[in-house]
Structure formats: C-alpha cells, structure tokens
Protein backbone atom coordinates (compact mmCIF):
# COMPACT_ATOMS: atom_id res chain seq x y z
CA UNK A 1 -109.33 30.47 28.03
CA UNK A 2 -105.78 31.06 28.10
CA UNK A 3 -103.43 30.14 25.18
CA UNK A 4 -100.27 27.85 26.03
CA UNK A 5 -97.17 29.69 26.22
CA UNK A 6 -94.40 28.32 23.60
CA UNK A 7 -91.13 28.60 25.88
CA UNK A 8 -88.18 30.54 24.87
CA UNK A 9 -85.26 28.67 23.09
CA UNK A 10 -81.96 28.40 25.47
CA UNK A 11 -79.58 29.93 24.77
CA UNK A 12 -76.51 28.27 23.84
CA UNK A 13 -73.29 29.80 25.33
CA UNK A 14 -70.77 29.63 21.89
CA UNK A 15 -66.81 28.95 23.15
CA UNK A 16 -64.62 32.27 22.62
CA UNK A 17 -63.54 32.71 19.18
CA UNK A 18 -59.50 33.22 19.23
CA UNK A 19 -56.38 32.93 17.11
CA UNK A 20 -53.94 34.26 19.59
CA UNK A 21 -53.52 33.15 22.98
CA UNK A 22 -51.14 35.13 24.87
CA UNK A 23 -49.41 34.05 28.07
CA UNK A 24 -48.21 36.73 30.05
CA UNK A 25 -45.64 36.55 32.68
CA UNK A 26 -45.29 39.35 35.59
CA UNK A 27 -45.13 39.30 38.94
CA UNK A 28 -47.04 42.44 38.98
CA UNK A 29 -50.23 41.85 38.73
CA UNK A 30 -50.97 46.00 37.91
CA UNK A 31 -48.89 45.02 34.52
CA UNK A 32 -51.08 42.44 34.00
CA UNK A 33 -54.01 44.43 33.98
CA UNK A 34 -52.82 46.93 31.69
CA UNK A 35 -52.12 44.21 29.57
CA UNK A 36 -55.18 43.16 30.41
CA UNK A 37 -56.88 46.75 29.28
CA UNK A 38 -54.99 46.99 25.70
CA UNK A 39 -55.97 43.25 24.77
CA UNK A 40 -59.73 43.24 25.98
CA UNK A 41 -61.48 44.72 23.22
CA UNK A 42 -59.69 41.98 20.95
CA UNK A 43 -62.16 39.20 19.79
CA UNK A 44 -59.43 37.18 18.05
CA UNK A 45 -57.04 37.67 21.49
CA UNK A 46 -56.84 35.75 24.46
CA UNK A 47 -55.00 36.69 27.67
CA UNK A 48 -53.42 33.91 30.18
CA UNK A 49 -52.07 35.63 33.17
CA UNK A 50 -49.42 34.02 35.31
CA UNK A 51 -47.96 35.90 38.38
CA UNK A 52 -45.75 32.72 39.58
CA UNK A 53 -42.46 32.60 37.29
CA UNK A 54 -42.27 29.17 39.61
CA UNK A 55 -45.31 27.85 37.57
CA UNK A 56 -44.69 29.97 34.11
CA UNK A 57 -42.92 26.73 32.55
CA UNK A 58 -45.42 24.15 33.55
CA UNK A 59 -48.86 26.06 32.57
CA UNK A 60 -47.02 27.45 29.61
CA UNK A 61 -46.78 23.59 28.60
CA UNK A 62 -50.33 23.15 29.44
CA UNK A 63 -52.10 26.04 27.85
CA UNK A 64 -49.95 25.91 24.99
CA UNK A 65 -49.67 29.70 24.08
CA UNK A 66 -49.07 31.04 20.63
CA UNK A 67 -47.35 34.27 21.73
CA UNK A 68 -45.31 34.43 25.41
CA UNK A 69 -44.87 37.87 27.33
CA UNK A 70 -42.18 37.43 29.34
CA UNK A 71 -41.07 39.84 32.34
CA UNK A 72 -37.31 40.24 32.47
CA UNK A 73 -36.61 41.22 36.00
CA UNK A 74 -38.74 38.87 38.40
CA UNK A 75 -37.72 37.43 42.01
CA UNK A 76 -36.42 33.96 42.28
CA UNK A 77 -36.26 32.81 38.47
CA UNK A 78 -34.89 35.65 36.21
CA UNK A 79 -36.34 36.20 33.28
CA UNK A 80 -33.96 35.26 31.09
CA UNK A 81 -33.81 32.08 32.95
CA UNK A 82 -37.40 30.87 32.20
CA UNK A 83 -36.74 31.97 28.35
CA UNK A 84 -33.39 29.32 28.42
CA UNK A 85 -36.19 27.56 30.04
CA UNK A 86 -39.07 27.67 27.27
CA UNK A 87 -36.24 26.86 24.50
CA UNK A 88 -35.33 23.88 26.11
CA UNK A 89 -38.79 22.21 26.60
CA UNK A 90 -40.23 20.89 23.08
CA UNK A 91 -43.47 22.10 24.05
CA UNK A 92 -42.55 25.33 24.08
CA UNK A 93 -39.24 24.89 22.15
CA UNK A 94 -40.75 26.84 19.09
CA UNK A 95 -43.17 29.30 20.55
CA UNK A 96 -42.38 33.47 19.98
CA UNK A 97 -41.08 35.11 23.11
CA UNK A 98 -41.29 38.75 23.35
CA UNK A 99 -39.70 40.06 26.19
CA UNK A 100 -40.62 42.89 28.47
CA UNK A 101 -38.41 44.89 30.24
CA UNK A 102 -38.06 48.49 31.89
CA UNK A 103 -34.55 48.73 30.62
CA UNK A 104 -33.52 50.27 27.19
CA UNK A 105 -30.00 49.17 27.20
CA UNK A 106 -28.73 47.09 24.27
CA UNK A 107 -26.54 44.85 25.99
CA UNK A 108 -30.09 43.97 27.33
CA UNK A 109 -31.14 43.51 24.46
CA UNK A 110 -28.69 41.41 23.39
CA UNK A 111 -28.61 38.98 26.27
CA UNK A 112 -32.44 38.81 25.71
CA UNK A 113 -32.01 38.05 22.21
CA UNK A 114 -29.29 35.87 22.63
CA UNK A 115 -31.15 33.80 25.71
CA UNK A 116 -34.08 32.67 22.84
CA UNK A 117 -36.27 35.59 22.49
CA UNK A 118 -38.01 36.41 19.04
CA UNK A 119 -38.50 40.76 20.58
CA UNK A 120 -38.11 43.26 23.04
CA UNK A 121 -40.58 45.54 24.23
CA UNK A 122 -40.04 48.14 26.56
CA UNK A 123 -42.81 48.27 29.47
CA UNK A 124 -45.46 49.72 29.10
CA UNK A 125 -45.34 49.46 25.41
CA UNK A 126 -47.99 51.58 23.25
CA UNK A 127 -51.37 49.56 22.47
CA UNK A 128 -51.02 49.89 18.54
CA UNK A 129 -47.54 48.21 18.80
CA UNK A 130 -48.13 45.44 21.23
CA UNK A 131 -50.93 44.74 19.08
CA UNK A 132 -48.96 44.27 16.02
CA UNK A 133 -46.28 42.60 17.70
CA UNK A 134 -48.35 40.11 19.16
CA UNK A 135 -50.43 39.57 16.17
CA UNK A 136 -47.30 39.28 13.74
CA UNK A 137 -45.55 37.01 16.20
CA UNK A 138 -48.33 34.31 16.59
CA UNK A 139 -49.08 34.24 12.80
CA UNK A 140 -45.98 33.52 12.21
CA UNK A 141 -45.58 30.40 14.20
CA UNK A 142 -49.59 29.72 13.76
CA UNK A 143 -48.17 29.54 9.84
CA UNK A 144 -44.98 27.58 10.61
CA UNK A 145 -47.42 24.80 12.48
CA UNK A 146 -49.46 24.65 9.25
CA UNK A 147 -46.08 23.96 7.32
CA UNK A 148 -44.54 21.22 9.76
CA UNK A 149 -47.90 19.40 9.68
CA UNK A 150 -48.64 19.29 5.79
CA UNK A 151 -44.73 18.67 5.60
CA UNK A 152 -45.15 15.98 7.79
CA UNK A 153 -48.04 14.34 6.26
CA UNK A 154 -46.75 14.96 2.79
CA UNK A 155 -43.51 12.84 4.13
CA UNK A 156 -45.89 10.19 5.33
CA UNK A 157 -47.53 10.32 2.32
CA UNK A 158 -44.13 9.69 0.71
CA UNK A 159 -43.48 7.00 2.53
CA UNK A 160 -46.77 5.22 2.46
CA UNK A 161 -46.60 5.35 -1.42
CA UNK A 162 -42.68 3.90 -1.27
CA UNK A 163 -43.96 0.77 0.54
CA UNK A 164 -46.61 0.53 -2.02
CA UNK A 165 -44.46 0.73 -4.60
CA UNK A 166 -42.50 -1.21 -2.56
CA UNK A 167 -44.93 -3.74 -2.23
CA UNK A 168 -45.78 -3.82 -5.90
CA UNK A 169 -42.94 -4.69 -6.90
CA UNK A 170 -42.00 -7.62 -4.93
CA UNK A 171 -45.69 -8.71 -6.10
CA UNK A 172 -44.63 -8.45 -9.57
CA UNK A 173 -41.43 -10.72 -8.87
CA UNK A 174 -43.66 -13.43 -6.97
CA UNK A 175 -45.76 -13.19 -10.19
CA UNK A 176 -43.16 -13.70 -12.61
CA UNK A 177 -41.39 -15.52 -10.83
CA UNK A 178 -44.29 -18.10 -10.55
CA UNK A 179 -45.09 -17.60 -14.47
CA UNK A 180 -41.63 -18.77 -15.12
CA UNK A 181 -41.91 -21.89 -13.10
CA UNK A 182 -45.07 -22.55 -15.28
CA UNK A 183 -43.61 -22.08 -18.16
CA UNK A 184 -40.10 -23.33 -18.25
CA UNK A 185 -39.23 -27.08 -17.58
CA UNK A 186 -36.81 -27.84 -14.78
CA UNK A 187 -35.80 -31.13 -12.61
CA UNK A 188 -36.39 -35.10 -13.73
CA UNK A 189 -39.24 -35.54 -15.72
CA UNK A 190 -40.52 -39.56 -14.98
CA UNK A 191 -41.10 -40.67 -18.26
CA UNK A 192 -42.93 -44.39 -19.76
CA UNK A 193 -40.12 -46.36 -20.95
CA UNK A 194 -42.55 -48.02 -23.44
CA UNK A 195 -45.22 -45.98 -24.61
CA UNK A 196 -42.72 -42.32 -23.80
CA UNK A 197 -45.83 -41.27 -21.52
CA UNK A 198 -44.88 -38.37 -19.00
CA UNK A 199 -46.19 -38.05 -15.78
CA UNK A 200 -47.34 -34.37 -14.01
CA UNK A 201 -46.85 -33.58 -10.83
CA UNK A 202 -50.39 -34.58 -10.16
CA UNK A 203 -49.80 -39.00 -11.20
CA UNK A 204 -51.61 -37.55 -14.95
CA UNK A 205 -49.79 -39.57 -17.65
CA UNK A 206 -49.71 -37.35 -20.46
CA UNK A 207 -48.32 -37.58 -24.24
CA UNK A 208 -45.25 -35.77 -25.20
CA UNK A 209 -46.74 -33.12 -27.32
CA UNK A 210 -49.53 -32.39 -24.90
CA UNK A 211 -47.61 -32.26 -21.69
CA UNK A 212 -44.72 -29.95 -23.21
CA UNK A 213 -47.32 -27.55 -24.44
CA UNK A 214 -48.95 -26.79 -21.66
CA UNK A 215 -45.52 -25.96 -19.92
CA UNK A 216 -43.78 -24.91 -22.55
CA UNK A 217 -43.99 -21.95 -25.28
CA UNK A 218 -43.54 -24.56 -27.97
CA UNK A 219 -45.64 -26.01 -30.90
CA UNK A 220 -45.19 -29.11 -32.49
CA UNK A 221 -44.43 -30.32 -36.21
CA UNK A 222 -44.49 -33.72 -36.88
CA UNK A 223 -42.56 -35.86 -38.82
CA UNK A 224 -39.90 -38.98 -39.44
CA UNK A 225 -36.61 -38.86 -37.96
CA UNK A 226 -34.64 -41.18 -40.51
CA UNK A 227 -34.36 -44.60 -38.59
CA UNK A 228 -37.78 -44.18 -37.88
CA UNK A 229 -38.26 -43.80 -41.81
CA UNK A 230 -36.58 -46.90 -42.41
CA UNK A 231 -37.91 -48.84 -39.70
CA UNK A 232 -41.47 -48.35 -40.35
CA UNK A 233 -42.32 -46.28 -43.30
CA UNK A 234 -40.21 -46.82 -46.18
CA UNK A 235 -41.51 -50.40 -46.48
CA UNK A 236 -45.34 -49.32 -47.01
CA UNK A 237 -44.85 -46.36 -49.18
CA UNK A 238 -42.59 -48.62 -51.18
CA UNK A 239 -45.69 -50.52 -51.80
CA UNK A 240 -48.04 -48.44 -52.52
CA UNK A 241 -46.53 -46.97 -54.72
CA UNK A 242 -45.46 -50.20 -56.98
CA UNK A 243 -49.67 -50.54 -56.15
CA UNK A 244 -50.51 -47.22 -57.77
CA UNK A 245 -47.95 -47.83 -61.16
CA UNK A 246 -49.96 -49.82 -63.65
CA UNK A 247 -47.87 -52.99 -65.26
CA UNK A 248 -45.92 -52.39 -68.55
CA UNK A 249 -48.87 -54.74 -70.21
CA UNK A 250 -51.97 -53.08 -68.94
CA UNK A 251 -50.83 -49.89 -70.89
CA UNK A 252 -53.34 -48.75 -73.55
CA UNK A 253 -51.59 -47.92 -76.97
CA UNK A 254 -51.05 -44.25 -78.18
C-alpha cells in the first residue's frame, strides 16, 4: 500500500527588491544595453529603458524614476529640450538628471547644467562611477522626499494643534462667558410689591436672600435699618426691658 504524497508548497514569486529606479533615455538601444550590463548585477537597481524621447516625458511621469539618464544628442527632441521639459512638470520637477553625452566640451557642460541637470557623464562612463553617481543622486532626493513629507506632516500637525488650541479657547470664553451670566445680575428683576418676593426666570417666587445667593457671590447679614427700628422694634424691646427691671419696692435691703 502506497503512502499519500504531501504536495510541494508553491512557490511564491516575491516583487523585486529596489531603491533606485533608473530611467534611461537613448535612442540607441546598444547604449541601453550597456547600461543595461553595468546595472544588472545590482539588487537594489532598477533599469527603465525608453528609446522614444517622444514618450520620455509621459512614462517618466508614470514610472516615477528616482534617478533620469538622459541622452543629449537625440533626433526630433534634443536633449536638453526634454530636461527644460522634466523641470517644468511637477512630477518630475525635482527628480536628479544626469546627463549623457559624447562631448567633453564645457560650454556643454554648461548649457547642460544650466538647462536643469544635477551631472554630466561622458558616454560610456566607467561602471564604478555610474554606480556611484546613480546611487548618490537617488539618495539624495530619496532623502529630500523623506524631509518634505515629515515637514509636511509636522506643518499639519501644527496646524491641527492651532485649531485645537484654537478651539479651546473659544470654549473657554463660551464657558466663562456663561458663568458670568450665572453669576452676575443684569436686566429688570419683577419683584412682589407687598411681600418683596422675586420671581426667576422660571415663574419661582423666591425671597430676597435666597434668590440673590444663588446668582450672586454674596452672603447675607441681617439686621435693622433705622426706620425699621423705630417702626417695629424699639416699641417691644422698650418693654421688655421695663419687664425685666424689678420696681424700686420689690428691692430686698442690703
């Protein structure tokens, strides 16, 4: 009796692992081998050839390269043309161009330089160097990516703690504001014109003392004011206290 077979796992093809993605522009498509040759053995490297300056703008902005090898002299669009051209889309506005060029003159040079491009390399250029070129050139705007976006979200997070502060504060108004309409008196109070009653805004007759200090930071003392004294109270202390004096002959002798 045969034992089952356990099948073999699949194997799971893993994406290319890449830092650099180079877009190289020739219309020879022998220099884009070599290219081709020097960058293969690169595991962090990736090679986008384009042999149509026509299309180099529009799959440049697709793509999105972090390094662009531009031939100089191509038919139809120069190549100084399609680097005026890479500066002036934002796609592409900020990306390293290094130039490549048969020519070694420095008013080349200078036009290339002058046109938007980060370096010039004379073609062929050694491996070693269009190694480090390329690899110096994309970290460097790699990095400069990395800065824009944590500058941009530490400006956002700027911002979003302005409008909380923002937000906080005008909270803190409504609230004082709303503790000082508690707690200060303002407009007509309707008041009893016989027993001095107030009423609150919710038709609650209150008395004096109690309805002032619950809206008020007040306590209350009481006492006579003089008319009242007269009116009222002078009369019954006056007698009690011709009550409380015992008569001149009640006294006991000394």
């Amino acid at each position: 009796m045969s034992t089952p077979t356990t099948p073999a796992p699949a194997i799971v093809a893993t994406p290319p692992d890449y830092t650099t993605l180079v877009f190289l522009v020739d219309d020879q498509a022998m220099v884009g081998e070599a290219i081709r040759r020097c960058l293969s053995d690169q595991a962090d490297i990736h090679l986008h050839f384009c042999g149509s300056p026509a299309e180099a703008l529009s799959r440049a902005v697709k793509i999105k390269p972090t390094v662009i090898l531009q031939d100089l002299v191509m038919p139809g669009i120069g190549g100084l043309d399609l680097v005026r051209q890479y500066r002036d889309h934002p796609a592409t506005r900020q990306t390293p161009i290094l130039v490549l060029s048969t020519k070694e003159e420095a008013q080349v040079k200078c036009d290339s330089f002058a046109a938007g491009a980060n370096d010039y390399l004379v073609k062929l250029p050694d491996r070693i160097e269009l190694l480090a070129r390329v690899r110096y050139h994309s970290k460097a705007y790699l990095n400069q990516i990395q800065r824009d976006e944590a500058f941009r979200a530490l400006q956002e997070s700027q911002l979003q703690l302005v409008r909380s502060n923002s937000a906080l504060l005008a909270l803190n108004q409504e609230l004082e504001t709303a503790l000082a309409q508690v707690t200060q008196l303002h407009g007509l109070l309707p008041i009893c014109s016989c027993c001095k009653k107030i009423r609150d805004g919710k038709d609650y007759w209150h008395q004096v003392e109690n309805y002032f200090a619950t809206r008020a930071d007040v306590k209350f003392s009481h006492s006579f004011c003089p008319e009242c004294y007269e009116r009222v109270l002078k009369e019954d202390l006056e007698k009690l206290s011709a009550q409380s004096e015992p008569s001149a002959g009640n006294k006991e002798p000394r």
